[in-house]
PDB file of N, CA and C in Angstrom:
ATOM      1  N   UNK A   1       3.580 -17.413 -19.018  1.00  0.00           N
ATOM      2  CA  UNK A   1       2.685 -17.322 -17.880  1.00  0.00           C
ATOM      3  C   UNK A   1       1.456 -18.192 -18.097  1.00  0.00           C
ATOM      4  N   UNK A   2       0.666 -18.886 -17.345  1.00  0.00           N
ATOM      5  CA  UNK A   2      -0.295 -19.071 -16.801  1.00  0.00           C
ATOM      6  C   UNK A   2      -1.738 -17.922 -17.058  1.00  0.00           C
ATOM      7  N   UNK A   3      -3.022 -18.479 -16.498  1.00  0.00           N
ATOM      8  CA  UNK A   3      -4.165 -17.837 -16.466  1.00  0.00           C
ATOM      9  C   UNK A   3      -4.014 -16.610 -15.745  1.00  0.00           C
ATOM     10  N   UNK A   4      -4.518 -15.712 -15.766  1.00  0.00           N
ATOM     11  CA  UNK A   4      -4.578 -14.856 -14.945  1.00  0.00           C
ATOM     12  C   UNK A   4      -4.886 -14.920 -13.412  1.00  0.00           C
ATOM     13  N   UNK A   5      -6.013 -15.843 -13.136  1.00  0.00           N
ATOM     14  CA  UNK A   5      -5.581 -16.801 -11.702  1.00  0.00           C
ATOM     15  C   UNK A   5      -4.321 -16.996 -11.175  1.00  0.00           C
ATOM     16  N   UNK A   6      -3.482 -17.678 -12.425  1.00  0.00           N
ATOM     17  CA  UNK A   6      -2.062 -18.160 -11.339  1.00  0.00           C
ATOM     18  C   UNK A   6      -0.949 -16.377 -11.311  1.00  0.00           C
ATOM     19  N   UNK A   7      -1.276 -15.509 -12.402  1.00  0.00           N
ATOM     20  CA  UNK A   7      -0.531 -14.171 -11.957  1.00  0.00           C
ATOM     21  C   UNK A   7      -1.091 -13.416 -11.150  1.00  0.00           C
ATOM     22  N   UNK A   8      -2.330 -13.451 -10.442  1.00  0.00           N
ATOM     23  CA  UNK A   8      -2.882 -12.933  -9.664  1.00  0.00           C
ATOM     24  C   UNK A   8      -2.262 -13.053  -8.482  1.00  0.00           C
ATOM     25  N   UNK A   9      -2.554 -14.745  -8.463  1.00  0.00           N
ATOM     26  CA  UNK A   9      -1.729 -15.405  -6.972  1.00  0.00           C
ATOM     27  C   UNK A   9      -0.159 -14.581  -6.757  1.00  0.00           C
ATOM     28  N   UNK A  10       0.502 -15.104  -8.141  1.00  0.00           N
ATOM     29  CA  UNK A  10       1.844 -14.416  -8.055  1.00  0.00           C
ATOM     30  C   UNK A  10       2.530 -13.291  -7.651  1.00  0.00           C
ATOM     31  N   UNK A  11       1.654 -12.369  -8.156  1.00  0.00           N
ATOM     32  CA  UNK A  11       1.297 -10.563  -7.727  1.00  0.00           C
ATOM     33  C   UNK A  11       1.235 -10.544  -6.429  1.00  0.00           C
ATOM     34  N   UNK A  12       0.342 -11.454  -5.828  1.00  0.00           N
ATOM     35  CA  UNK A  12      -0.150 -11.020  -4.257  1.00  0.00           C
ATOM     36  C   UNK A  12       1.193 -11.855  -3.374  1.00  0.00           C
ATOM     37  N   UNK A  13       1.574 -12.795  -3.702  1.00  0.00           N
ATOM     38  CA  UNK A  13       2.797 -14.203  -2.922  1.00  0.00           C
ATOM     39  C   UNK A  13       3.854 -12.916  -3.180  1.00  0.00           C
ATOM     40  N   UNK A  14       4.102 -12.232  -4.183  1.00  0.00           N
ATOM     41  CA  UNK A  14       5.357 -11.352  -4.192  1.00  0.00           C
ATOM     42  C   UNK A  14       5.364 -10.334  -3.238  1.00  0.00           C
ATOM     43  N   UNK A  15       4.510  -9.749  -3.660  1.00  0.00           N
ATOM     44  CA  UNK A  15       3.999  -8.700  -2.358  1.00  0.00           C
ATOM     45  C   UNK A  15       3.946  -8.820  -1.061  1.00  0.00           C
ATOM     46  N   UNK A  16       3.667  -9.750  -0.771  1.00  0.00           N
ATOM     47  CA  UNK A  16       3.476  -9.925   0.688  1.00  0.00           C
ATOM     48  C   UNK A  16       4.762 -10.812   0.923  1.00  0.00           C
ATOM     49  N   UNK A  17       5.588 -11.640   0.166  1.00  0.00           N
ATOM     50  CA  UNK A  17       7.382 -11.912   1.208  1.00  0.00           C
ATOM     51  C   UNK A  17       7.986 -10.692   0.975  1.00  0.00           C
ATOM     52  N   UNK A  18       7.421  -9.554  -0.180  1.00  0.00           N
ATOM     53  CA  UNK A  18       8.543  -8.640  -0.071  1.00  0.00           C
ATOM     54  C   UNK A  18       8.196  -7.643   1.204  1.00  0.00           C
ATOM     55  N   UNK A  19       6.719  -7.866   1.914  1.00  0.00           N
ATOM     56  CA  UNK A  19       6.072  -7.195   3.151  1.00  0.00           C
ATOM     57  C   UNK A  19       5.676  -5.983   2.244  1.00  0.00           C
ATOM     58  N   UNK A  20       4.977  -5.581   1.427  1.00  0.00           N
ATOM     59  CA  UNK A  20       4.735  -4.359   0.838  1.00  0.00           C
ATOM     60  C   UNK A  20       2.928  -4.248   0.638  1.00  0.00           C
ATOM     61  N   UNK A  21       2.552  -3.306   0.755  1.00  0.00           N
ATOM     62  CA  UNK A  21       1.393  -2.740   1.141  1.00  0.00           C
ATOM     63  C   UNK A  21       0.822  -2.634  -0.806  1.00  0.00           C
ATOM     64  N   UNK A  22      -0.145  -2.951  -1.505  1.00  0.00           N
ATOM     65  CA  UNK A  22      -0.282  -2.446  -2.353  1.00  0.00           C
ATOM     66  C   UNK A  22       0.423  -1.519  -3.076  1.00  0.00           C
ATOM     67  N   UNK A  23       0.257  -0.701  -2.173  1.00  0.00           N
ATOM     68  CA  UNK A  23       0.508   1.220  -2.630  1.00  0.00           C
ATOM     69  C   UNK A  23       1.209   1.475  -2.715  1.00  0.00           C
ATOM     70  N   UNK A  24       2.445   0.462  -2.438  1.00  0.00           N
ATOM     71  CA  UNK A  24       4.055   0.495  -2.089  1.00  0.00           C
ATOM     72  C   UNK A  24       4.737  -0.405  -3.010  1.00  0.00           C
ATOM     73  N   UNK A  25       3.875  -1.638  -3.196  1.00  0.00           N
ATOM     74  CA  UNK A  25       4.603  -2.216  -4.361  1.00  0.00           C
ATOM     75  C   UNK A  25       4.065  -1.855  -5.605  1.00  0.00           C
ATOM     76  N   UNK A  26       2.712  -0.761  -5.750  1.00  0.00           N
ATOM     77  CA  UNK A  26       2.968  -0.128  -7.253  1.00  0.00           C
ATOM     78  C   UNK A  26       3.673   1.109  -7.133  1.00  0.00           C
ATOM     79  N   UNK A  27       3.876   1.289  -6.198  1.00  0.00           N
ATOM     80  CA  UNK A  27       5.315   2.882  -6.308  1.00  0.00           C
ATOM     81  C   UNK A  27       6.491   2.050  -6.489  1.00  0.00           C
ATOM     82  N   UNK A  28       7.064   1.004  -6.268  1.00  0.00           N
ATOM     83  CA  UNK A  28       7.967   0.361  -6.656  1.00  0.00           C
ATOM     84  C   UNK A  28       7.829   0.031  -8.026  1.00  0.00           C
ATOM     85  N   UNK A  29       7.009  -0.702  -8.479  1.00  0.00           N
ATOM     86  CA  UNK A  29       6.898  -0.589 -10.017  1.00  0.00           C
ATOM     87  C   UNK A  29       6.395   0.260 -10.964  1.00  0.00           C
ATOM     88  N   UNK A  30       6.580   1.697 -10.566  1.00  0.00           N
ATOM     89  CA  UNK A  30       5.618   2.969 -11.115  1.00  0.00           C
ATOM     90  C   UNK A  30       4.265   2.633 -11.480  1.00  0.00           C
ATOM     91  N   UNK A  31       3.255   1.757 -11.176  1.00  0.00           N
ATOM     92  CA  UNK A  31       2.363   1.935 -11.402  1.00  0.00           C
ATOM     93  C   UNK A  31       1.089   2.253 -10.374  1.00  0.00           C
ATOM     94  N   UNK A  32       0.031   2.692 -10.785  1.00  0.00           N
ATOM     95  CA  UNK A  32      -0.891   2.821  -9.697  1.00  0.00           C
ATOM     96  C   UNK A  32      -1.703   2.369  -8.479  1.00  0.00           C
ATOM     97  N   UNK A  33      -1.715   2.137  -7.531  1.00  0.00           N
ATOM     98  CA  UNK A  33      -2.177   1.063  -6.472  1.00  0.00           C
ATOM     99  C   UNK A  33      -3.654   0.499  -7.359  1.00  0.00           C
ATOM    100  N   UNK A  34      -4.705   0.976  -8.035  1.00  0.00           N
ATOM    101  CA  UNK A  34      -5.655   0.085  -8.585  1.00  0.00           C
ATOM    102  C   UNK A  34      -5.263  -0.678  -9.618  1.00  0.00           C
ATOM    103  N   UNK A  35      -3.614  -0.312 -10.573  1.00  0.00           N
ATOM    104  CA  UNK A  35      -3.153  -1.646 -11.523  1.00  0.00           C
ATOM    105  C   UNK A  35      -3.107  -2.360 -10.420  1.00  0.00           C
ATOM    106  N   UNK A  36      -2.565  -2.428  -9.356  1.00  0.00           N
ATOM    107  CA  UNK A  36      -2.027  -3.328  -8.609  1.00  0.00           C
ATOM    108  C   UNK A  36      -3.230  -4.356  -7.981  1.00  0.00           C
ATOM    109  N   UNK A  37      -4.524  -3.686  -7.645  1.00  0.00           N
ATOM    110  CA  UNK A  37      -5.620  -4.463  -7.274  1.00  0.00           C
ATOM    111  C   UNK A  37      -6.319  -4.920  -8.090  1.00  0.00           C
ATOM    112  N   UNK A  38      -6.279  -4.874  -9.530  1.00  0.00           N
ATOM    113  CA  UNK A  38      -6.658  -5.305 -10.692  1.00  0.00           C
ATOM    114  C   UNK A  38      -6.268  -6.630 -10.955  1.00  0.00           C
ATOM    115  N   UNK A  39      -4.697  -6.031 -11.304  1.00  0.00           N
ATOM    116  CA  UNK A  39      -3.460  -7.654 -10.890  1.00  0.00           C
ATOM    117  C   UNK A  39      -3.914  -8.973 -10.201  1.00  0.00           C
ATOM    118  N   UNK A  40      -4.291  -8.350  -8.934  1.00  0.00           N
ATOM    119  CA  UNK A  40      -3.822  -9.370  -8.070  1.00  0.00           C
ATOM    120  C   UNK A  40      -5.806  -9.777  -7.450  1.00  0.00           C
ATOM    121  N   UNK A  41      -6.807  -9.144  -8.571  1.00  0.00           N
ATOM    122  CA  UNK A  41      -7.762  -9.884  -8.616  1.00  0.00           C
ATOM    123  C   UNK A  41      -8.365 -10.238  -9.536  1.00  0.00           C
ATOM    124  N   UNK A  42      -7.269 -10.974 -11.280  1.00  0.00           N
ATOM    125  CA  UNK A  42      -7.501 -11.182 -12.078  1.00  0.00           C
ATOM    126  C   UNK A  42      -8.357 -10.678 -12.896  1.00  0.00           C
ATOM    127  N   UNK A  43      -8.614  -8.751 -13.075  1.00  0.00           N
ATOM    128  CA  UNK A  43      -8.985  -7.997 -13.447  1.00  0.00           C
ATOM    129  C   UNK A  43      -8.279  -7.864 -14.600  1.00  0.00           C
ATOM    130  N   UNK A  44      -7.219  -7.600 -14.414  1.00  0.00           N
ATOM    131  CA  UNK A  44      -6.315  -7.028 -15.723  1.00  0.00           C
ATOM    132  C   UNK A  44      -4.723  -7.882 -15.256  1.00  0.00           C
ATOM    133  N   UNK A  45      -4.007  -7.544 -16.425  1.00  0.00           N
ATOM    134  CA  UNK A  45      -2.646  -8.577 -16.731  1.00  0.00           C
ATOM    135  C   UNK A  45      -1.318  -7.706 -16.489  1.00  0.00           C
ATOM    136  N   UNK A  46      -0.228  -8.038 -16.039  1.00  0.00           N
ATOM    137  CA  UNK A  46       0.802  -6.828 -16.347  1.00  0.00           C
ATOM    138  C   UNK A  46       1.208  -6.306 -17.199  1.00  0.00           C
ATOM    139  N   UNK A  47       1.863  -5.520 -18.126  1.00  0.00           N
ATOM    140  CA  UNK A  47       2.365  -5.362 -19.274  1.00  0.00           C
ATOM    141  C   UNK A  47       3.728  -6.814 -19.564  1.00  0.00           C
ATOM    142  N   UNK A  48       4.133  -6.482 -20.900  1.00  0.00           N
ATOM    143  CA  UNK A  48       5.128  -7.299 -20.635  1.00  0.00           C
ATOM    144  C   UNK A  48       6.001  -6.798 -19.654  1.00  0.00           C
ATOM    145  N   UNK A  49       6.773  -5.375 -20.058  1.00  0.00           N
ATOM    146  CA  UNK A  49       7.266  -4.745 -18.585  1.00  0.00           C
ATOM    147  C   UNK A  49       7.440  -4.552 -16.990  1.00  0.00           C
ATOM    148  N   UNK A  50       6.046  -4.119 -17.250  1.00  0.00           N
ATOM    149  CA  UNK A  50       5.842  -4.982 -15.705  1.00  0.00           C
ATOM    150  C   UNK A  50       5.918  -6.239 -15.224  1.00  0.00           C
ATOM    151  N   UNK A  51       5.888  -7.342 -15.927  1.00  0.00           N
ATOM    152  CA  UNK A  51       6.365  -8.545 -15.756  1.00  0.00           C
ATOM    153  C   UNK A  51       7.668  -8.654 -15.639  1.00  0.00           C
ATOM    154  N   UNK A  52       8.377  -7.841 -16.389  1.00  0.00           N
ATOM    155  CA  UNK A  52       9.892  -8.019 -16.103  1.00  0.00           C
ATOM    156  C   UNK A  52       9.909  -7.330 -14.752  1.00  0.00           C
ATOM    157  N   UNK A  53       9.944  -5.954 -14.241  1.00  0.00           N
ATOM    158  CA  UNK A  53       9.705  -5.708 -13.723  1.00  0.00           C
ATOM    159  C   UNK A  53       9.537  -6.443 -12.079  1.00  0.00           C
ATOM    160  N   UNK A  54       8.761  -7.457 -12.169  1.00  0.00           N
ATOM    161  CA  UNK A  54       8.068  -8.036 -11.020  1.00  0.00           C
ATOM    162  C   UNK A  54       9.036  -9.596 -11.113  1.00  0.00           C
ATOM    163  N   UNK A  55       9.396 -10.204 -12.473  1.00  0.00           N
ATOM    164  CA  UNK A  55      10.737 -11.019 -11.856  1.00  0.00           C
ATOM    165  C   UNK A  55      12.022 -10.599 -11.215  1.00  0.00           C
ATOM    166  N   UNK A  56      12.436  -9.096 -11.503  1.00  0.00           N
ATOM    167  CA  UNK A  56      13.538  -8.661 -10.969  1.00  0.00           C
ATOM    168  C   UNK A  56      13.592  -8.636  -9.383  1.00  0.00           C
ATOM    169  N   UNK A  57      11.851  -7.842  -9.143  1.00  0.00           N
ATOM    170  CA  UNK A  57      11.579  -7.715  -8.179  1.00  0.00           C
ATOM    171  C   UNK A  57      12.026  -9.119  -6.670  1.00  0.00           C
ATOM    172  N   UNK A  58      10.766  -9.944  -7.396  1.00  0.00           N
ATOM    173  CA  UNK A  58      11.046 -11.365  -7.374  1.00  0.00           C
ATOM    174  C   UNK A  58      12.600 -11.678  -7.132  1.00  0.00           C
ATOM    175  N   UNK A  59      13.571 -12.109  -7.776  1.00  0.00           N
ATOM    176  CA  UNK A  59      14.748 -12.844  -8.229  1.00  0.00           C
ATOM    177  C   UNK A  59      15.318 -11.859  -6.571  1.00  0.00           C
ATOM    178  N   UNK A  60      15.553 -10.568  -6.630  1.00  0.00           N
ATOM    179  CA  UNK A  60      15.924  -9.690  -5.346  1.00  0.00           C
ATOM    180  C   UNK A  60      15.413 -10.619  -4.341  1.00  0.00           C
ATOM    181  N   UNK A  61      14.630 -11.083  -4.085  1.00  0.00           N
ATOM    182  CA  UNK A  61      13.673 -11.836  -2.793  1.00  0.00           C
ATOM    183  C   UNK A  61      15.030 -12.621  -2.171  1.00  0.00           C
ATOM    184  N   UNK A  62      15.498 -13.333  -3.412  1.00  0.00           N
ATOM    185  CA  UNK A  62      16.369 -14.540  -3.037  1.00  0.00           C
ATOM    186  C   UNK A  62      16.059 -15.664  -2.593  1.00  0.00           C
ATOM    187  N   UNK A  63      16.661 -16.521  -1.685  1.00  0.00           N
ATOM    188  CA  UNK A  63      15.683 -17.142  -1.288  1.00  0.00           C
ATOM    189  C   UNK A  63      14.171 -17.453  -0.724  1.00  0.00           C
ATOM    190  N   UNK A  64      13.489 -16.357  -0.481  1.00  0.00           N
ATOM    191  CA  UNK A  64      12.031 -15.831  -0.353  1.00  0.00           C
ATOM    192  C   UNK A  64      11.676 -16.030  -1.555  1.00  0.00           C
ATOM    193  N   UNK A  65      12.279 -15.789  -2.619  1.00  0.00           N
ATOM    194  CA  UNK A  65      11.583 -15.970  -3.907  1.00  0.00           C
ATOM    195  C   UNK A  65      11.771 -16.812  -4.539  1.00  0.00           C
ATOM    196  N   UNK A  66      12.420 -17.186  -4.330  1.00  0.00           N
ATOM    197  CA  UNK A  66      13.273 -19.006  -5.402  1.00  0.00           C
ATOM    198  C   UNK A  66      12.670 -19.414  -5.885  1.00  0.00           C
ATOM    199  N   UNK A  67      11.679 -19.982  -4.780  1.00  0.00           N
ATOM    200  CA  UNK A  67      10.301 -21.023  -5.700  1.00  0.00           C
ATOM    201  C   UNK A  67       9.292 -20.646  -6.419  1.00  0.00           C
ATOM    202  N   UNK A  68       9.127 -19.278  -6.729  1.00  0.00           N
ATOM    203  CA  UNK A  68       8.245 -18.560  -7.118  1.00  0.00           C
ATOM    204  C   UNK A  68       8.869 -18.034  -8.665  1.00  0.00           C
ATOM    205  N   UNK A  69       9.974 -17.739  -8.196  1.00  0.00           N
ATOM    206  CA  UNK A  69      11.196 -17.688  -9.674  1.00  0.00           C
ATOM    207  C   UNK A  69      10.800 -18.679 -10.829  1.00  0.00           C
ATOM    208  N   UNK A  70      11.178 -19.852 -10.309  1.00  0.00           N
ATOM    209  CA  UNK A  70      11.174 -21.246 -10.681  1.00  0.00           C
ATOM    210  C   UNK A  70       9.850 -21.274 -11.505  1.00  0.00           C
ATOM    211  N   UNK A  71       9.055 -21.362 -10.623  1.00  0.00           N
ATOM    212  CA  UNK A  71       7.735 -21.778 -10.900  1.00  0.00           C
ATOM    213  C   UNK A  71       7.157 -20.813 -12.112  1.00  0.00           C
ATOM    214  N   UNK A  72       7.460 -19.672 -12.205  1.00  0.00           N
ATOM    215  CA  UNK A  72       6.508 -18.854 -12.735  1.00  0.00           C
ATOM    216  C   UNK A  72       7.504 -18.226 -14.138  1.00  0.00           C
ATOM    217  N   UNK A  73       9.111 -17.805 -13.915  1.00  0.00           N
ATOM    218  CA  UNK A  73       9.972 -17.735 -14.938  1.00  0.00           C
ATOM    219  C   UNK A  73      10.349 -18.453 -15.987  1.00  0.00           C
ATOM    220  N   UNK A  74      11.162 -19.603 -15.273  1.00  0.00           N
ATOM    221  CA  UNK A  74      11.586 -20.279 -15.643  1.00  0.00           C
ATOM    222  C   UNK A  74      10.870 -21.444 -16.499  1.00  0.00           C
ATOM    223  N   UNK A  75      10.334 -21.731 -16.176  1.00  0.00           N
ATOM    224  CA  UNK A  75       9.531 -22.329 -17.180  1.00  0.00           C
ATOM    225  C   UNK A  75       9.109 -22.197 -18.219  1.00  0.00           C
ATOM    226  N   UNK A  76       8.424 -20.483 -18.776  1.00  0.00           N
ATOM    227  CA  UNK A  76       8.525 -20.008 -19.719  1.00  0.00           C
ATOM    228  C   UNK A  76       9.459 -19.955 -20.745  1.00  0.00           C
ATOM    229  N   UNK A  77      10.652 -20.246 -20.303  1.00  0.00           N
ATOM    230  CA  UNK A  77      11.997 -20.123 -21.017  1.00  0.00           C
ATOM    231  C   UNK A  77      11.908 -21.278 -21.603  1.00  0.00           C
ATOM    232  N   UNK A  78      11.676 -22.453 -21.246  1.00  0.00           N
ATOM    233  CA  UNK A  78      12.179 -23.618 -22.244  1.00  0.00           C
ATOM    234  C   UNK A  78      10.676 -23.532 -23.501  1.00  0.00           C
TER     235      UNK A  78
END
């Protein structure tokens, strides 16, 4: 990953193609709607977990998520 800037962005771009309300995409990832506003205002970081977590999420998008996959997964890997 990137600065916490670019997982912030990421957090919020996921959330909103998956159409989910805060409060809804941390009940999707068991965590609390303020991890979630933390996240996604470069307050605090995900766990590693929750990172997995939020590519699965992600990768589900499908094409909604592709480029975001790409950009933010995949890269890490090499």
């Amino acid at each position: 990953m990137h600065v916490s800037d670019d997982i912030a962005r990421l957090i919020r771009e996921i959330r909103e193609r998956a159409g989910l309300s805060q409060e809804k995409f941390a009940a999707k990832l068991g965590v609390t709607f303020p991890t979630v506003s933390r996240w996604e205002h470069g307050r605090a970081r995900p766990s590693p977990l929750a990172l997995k977590q939020i590519e699965n999420m992600l990768r589900k998008l499908g094409d909604k998520g592709h480029d975001l996959a790409r950009e933010y997964f995949e890269q890490e890997k090499h």
